[in-house]
PDB file of N, CA and C in Angstrom:
ATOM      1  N   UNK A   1     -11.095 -24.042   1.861  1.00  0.00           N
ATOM      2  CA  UNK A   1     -10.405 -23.623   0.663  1.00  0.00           C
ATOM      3  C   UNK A   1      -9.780 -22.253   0.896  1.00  0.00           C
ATOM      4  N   UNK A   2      -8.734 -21.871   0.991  1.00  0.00           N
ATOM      5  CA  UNK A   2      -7.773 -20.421   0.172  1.00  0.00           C
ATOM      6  C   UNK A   2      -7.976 -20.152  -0.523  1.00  0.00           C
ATOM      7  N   UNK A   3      -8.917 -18.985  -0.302  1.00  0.00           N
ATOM      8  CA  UNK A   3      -8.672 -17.911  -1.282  1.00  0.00           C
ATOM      9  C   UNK A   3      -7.429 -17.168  -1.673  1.00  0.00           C
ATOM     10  N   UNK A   4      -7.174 -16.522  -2.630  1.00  0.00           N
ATOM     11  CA  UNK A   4      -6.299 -15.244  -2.821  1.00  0.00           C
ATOM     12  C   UNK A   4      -6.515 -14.348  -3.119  1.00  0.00           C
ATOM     13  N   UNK A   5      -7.012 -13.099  -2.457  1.00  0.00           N
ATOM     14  CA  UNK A   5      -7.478 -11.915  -2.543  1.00  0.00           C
ATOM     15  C   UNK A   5      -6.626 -10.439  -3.009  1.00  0.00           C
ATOM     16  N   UNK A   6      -7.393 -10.173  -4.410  1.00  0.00           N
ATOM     17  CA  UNK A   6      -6.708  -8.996  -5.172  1.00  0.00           C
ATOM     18  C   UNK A   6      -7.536  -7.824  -4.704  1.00  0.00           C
ATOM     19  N   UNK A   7      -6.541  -6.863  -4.944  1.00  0.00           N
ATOM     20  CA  UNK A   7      -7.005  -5.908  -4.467  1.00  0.00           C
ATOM     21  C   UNK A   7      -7.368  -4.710  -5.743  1.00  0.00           C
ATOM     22  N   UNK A   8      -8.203  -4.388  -6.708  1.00  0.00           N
ATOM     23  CA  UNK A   8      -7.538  -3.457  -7.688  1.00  0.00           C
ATOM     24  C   UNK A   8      -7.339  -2.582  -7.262  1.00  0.00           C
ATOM     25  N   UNK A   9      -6.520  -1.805  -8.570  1.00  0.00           N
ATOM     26  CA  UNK A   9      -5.597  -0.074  -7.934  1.00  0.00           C
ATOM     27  C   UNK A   9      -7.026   1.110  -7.760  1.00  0.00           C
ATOM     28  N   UNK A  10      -8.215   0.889  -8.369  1.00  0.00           N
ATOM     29  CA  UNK A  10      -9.362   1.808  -8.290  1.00  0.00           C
ATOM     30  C   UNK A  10      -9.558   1.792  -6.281  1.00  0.00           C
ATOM     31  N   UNK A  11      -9.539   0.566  -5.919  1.00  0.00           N
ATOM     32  CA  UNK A  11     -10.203  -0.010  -4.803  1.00  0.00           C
ATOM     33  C   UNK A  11      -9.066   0.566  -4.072  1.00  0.00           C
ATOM     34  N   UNK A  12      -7.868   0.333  -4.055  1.00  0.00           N
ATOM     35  CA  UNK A  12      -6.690   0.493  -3.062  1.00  0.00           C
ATOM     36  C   UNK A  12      -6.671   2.198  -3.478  1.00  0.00           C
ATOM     37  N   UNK A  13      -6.892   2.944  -4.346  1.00  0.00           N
ATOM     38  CA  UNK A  13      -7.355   4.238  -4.195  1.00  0.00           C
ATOM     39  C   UNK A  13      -8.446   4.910  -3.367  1.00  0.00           C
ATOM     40  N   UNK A  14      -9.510   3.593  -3.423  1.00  0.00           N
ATOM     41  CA  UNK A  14     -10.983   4.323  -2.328  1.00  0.00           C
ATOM     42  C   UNK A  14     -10.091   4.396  -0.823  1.00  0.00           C
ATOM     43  N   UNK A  15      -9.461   3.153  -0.390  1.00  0.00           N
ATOM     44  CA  UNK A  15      -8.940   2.824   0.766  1.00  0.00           C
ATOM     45  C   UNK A  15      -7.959   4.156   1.148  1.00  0.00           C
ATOM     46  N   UNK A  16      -7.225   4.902   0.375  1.00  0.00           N
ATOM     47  CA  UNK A  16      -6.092   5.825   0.884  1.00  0.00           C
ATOM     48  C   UNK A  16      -6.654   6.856   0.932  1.00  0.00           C
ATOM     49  N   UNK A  17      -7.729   7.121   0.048  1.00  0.00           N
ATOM     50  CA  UNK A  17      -8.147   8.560   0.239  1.00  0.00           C
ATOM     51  C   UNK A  17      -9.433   8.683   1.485  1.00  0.00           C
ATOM     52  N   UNK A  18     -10.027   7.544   2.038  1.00  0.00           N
ATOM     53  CA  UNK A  18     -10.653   7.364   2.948  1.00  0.00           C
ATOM     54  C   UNK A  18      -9.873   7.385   4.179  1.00  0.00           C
ATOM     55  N   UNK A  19      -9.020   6.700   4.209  1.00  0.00           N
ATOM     56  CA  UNK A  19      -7.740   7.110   5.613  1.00  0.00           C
ATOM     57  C   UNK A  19      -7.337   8.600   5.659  1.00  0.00           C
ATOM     58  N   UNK A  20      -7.324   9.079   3.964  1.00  0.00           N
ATOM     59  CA  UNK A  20      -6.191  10.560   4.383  1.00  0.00           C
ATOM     60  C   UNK A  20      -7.590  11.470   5.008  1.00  0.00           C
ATOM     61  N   UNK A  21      -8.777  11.314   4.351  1.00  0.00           N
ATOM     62  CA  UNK A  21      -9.938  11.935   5.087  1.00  0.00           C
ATOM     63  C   UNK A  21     -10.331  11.348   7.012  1.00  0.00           C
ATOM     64  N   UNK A  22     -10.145  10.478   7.372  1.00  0.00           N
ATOM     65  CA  UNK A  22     -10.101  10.461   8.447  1.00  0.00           C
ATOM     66  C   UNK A  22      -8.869  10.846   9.214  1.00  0.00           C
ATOM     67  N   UNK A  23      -7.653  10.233   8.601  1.00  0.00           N
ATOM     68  CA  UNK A  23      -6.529  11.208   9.879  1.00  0.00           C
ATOM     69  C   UNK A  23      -7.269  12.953   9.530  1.00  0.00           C
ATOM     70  N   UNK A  24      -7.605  13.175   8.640  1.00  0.00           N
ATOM     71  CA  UNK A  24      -7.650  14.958   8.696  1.00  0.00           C
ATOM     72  C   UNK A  24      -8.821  15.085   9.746  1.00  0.00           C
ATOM     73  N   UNK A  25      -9.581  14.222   9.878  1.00  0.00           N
ATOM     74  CA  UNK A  25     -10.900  14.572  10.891  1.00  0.00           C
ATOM     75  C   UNK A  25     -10.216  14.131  12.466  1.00  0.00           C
ATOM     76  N   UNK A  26      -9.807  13.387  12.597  1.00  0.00           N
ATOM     77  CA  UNK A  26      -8.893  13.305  13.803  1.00  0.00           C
ATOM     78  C   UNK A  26      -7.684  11.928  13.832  1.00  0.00           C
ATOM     79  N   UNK A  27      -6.614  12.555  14.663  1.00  0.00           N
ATOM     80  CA  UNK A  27      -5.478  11.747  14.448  1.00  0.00           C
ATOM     81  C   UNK A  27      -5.382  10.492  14.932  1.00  0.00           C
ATOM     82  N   UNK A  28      -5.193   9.535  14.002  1.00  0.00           N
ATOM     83  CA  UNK A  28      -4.908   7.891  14.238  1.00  0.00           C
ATOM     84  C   UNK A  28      -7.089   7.228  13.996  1.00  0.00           C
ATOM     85  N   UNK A  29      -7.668   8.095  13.561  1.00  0.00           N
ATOM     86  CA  UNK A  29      -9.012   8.032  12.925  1.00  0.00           C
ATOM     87  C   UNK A  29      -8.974   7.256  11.700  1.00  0.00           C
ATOM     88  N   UNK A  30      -7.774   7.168  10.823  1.00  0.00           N
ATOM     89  CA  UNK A  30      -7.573   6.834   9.649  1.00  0.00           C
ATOM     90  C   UNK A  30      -6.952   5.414  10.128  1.00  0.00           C
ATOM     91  N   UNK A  31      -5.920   5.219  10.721  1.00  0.00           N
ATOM     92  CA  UNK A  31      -5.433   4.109  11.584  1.00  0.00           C
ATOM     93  C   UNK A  31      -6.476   2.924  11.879  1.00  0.00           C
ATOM     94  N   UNK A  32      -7.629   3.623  12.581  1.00  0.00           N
ATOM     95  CA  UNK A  32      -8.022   2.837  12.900  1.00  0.00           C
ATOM     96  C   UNK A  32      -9.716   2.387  11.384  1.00  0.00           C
ATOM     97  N   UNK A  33      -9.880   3.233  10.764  1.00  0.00           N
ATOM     98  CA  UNK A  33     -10.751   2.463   9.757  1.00  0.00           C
ATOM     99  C   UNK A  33      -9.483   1.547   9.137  1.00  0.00           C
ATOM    100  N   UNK A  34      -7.908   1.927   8.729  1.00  0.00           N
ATOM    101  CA  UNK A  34      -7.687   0.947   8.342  1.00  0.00           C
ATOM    102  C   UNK A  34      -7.833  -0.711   9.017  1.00  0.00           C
ATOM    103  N   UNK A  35      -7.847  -0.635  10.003  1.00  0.00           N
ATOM    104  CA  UNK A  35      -7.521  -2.013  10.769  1.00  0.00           C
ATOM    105  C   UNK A  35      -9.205  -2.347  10.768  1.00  0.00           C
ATOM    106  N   UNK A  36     -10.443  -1.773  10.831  1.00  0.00           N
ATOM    107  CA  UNK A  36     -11.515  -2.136  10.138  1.00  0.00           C
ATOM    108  C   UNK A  36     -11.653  -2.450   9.168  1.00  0.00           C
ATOM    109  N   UNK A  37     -10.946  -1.947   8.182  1.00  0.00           N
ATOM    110  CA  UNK A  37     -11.052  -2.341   6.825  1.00  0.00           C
ATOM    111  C   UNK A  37     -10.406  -4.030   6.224  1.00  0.00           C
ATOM    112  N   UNK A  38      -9.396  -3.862   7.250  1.00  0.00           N
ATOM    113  CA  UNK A  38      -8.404  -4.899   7.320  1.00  0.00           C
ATOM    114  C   UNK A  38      -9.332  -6.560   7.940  1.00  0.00           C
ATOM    115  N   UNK A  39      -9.876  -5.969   8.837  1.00  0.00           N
ATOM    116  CA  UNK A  39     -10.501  -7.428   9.933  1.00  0.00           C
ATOM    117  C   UNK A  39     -11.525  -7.535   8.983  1.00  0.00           C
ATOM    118  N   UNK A  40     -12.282  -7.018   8.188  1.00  0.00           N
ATOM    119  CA  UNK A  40     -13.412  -6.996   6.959  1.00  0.00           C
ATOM    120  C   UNK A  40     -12.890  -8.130   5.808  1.00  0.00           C
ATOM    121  N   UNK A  41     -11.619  -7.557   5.384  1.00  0.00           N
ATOM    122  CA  UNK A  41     -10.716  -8.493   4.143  1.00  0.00           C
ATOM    123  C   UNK A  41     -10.795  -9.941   4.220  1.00  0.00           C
ATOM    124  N   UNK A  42     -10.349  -9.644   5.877  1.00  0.00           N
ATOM    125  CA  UNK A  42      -9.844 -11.009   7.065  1.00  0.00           C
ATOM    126  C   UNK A  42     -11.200 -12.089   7.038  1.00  0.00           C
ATOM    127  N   UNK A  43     -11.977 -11.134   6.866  1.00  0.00           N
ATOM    128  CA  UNK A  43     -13.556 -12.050   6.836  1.00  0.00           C
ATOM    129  C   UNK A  43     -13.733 -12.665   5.715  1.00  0.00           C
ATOM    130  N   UNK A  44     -13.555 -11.849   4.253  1.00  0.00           N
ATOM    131  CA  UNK A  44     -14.192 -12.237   3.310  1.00  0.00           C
ATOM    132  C   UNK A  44     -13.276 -12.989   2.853  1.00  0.00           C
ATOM    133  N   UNK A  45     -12.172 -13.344   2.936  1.00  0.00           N
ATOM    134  CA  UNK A  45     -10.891 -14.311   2.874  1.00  0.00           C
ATOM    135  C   UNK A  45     -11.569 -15.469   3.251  1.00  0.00           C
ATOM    136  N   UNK A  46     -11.594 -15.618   4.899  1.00  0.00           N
ATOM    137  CA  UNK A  46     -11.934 -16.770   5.319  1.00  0.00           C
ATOM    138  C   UNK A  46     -13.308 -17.866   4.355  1.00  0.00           C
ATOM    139  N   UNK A  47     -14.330 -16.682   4.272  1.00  0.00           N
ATOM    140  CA  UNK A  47     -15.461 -17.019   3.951  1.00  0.00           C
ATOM    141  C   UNK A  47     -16.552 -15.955   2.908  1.00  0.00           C
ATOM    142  N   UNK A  48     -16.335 -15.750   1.679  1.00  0.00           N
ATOM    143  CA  UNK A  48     -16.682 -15.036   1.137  1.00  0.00           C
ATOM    144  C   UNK A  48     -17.843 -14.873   0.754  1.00  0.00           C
ATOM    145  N   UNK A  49     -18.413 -16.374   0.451  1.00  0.00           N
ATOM    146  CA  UNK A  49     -19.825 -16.352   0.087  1.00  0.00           C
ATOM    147  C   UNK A  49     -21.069 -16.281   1.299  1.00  0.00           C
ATOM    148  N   UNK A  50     -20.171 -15.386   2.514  1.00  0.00           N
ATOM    149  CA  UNK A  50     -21.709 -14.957   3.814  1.00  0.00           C
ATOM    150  C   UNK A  50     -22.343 -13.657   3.411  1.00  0.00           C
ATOM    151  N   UNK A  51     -21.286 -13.207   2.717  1.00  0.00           N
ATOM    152  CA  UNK A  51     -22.023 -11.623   2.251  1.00  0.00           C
ATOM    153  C   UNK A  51     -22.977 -12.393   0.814  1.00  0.00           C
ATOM    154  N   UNK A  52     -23.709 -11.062   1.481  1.00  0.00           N
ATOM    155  CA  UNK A  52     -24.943 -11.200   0.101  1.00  0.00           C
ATOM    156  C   UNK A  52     -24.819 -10.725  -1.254  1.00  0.00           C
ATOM    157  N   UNK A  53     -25.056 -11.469  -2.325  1.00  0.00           N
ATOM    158  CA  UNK A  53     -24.719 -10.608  -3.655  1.00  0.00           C
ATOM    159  C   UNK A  53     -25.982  -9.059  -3.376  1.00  0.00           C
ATOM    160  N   UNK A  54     -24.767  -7.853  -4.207  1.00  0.00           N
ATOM    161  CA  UNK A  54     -26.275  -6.774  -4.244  1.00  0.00           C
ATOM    162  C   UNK A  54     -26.134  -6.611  -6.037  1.00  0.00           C
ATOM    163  N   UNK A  55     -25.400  -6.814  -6.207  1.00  0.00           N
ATOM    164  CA  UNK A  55     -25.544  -7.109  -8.225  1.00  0.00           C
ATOM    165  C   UNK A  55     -24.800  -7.308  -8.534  1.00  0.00           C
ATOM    166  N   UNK A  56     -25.340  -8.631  -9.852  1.00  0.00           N
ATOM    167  CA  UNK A  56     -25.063  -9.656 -10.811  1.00  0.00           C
ATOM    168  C   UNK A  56     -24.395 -10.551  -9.851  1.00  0.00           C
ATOM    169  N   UNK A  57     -22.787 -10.593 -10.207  1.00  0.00           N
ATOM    170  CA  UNK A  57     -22.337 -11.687  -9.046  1.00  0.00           C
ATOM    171  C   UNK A  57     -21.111 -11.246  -8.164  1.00  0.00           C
ATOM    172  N   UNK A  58     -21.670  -9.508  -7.820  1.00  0.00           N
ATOM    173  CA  UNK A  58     -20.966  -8.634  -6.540  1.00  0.00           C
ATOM    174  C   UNK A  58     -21.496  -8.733  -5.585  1.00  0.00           C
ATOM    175  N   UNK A  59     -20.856  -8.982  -4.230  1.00  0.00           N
ATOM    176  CA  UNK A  59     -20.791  -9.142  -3.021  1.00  0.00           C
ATOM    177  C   UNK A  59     -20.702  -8.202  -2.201  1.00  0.00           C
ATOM    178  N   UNK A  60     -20.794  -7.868  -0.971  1.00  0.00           N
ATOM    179  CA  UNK A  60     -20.612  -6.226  -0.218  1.00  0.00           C
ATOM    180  C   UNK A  60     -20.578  -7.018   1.271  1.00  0.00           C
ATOM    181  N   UNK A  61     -19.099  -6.847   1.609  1.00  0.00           N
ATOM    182  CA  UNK A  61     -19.269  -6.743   3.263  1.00  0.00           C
ATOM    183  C   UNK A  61     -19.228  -5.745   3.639  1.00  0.00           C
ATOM    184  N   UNK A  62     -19.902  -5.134   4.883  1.00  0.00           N
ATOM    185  CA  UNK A  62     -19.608  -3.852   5.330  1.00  0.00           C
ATOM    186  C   UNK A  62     -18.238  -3.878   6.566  1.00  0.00           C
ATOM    187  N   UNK A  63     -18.083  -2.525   6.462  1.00  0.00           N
ATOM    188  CA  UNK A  63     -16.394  -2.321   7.630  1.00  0.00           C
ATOM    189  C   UNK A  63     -17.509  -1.921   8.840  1.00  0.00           C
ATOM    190  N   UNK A  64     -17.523  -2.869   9.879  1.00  0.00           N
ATOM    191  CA  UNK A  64     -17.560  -2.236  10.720  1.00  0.00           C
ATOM    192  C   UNK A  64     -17.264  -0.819  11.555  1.00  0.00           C
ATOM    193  N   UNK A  65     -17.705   0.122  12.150  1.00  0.00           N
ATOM    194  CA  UNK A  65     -17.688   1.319  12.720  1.00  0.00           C
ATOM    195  C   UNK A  65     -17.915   2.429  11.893  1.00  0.00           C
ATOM    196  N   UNK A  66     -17.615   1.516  10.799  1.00  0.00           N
ATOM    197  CA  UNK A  66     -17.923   3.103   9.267  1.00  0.00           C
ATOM    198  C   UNK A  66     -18.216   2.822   8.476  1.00  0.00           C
ATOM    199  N   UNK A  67     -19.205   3.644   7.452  1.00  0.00           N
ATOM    200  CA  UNK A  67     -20.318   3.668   6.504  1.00  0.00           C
ATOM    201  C   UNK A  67     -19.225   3.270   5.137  1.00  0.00           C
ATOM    202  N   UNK A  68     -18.624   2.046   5.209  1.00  0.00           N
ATOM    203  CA  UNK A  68     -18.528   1.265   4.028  1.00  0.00           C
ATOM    204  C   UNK A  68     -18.457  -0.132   3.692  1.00  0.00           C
ATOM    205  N   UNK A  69     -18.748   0.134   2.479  1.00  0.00           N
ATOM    206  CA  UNK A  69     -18.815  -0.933   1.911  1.00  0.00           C
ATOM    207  C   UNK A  69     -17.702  -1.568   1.047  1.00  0.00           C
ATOM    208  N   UNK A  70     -17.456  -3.417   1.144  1.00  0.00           N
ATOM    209  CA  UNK A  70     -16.262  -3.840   0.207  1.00  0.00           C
ATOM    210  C   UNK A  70     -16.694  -4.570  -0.371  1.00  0.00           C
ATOM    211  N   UNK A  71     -17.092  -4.241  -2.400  1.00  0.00           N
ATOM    212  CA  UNK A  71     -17.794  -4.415  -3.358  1.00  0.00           C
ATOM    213  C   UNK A  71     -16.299  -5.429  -3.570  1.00  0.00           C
ATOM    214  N   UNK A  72     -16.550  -6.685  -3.627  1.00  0.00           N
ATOM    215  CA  UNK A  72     -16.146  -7.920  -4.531  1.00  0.00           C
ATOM    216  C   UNK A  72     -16.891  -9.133  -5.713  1.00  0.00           C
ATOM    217  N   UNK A  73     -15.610  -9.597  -6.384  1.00  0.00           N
ATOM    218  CA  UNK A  73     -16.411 -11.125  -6.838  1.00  0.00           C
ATOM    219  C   UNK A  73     -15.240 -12.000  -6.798  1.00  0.00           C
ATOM    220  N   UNK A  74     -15.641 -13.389  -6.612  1.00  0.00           N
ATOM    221  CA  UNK A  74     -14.981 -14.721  -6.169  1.00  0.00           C
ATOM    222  C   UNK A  74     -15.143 -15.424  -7.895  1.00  0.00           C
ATOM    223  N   UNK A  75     -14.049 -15.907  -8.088  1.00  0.00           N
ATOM    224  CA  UNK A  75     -14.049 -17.181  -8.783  1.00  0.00           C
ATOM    225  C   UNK A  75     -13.682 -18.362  -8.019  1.00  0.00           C
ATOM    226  N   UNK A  76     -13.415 -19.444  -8.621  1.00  0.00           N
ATOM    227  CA  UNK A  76     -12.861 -20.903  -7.980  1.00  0.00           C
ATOM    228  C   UNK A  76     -12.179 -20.097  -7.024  1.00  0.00           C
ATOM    229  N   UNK A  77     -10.578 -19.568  -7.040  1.00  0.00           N
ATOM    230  CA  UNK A  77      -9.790 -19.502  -5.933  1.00  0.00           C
ATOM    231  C   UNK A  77      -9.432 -17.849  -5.516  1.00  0.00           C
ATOM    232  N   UNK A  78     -10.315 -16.961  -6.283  1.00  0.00           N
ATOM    233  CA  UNK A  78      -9.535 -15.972  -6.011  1.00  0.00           C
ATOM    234  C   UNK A  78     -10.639 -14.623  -5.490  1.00  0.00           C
ATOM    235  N   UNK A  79     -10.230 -14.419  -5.083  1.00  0.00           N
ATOM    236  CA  UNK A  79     -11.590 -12.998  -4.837  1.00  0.00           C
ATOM    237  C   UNK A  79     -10.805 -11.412  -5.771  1.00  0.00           C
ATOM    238  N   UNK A  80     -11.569 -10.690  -6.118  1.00  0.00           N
ATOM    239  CA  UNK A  80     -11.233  -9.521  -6.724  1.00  0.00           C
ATOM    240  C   UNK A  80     -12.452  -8.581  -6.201  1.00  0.00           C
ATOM    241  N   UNK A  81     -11.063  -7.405  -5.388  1.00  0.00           N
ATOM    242  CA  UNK A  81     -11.983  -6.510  -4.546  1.00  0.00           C
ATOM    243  C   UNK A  81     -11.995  -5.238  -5.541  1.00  0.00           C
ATOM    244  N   UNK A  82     -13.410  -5.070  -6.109  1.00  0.00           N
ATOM    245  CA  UNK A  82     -13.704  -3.559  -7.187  1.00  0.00           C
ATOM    246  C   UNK A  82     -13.539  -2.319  -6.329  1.00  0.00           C
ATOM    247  N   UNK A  83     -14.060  -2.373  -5.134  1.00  0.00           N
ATOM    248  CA  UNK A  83     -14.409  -1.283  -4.932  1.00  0.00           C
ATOM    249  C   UNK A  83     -14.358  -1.277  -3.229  1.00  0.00           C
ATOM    250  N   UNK A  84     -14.117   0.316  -2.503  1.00  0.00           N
ATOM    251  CA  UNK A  84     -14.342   0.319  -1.421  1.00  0.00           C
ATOM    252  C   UNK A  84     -15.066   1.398  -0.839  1.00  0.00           C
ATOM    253  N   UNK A  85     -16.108   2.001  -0.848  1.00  0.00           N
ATOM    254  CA  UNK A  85     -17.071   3.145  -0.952  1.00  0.00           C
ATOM    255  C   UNK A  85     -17.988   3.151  -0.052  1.00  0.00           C
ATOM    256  N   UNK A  86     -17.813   4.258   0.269  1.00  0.00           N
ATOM    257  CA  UNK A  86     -18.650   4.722   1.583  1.00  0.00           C
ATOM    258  C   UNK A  86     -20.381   4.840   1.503  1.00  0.00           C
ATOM    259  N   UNK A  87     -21.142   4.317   2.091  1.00  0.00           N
ATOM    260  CA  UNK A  87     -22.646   3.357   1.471  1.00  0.00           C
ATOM    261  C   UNK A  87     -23.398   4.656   1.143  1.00  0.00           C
ATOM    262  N   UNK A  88     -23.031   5.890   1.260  1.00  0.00           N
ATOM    263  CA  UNK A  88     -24.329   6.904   1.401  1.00  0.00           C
ATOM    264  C   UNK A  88     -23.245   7.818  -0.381  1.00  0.00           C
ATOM    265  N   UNK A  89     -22.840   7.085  -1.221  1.00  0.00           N
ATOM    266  CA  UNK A  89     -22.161   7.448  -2.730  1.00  0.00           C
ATOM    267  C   UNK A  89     -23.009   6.877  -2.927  1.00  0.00           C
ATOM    268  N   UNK A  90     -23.205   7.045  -4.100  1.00  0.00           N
ATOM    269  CA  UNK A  90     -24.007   7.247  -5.748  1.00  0.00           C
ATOM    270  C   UNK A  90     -23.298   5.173  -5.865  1.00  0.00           C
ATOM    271  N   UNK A  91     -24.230   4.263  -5.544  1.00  0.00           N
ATOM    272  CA  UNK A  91     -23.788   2.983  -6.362  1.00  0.00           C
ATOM    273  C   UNK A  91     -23.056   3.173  -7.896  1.00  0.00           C
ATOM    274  N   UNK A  92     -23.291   4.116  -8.325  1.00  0.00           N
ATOM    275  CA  UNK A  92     -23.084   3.620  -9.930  1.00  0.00           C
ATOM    276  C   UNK A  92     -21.474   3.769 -10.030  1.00  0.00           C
ATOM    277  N   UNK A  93     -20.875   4.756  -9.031  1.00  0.00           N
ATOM    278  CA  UNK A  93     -19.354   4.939  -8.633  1.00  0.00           C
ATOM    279  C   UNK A  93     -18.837   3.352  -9.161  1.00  0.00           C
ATOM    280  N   UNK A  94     -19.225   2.950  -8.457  1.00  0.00           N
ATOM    281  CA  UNK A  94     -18.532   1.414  -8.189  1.00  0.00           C
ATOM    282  C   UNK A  94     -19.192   0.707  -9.290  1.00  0.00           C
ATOM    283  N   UNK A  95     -20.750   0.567  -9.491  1.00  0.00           N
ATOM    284  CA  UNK A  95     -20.637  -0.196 -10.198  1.00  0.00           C
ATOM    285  C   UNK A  95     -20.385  -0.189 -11.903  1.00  0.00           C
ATOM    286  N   UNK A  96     -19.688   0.673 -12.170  1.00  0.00           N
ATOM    287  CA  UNK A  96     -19.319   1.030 -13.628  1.00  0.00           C
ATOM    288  C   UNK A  96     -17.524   0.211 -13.563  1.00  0.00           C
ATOM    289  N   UNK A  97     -17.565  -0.072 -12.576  1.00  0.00           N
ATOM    290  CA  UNK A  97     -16.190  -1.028 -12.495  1.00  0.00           C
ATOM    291  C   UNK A  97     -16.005  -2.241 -12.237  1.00  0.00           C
ATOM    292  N   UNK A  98     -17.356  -2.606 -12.502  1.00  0.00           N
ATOM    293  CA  UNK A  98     -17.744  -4.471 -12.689  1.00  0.00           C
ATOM    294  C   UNK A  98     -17.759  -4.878 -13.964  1.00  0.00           C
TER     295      UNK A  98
END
């Protein structure tokens, strides 16, 4: 089954300000969590229900190489990504946007 995966504007905010903090720590650093972040999406697209719920009926894959997490939920065809937050934040960040 195809999914179609949304992204909200809260979530596509965690994602830019997490890149602009890594290019500032070193250059093409941000580059590359994006394309982690990206092969992560690529996963939960294919197959969403391997990640484990961590509450109610939110999901969390982690990005490989870096301390985050991508807080979603799936209906029939669509996934909706809440949140993208780095695992060592305050949960309640994110989850006040479920």
């Amino acid at each position: 089954m195809a999914y179609k995966l949304s992204i909200r504007k809260e979530a596509e905010a965690d994602i830019a300000e997490a890149y602009q903090y890594y290019e500032s720590c070193r250059e093409s650093l941000g580059a590359d969590f994006m394309l982690c972040v990206d092969e992560s999406r690529a996963r939960i697209q294919r197959s969403p229900k391997q990640f484990r719920v961590v509450l109610n009926k939110i999901r969390r894959a982690l990005v490989k190489k870096f301390l985050y997490g991508i807080y979603y939920t799936t209906d029939e065809n669509e996934i909706i990504v809440l949140a993208v937050t780095h695992a060592r934040r305050n949960p309640k960040q994110w989850q006040a946007r479920s």
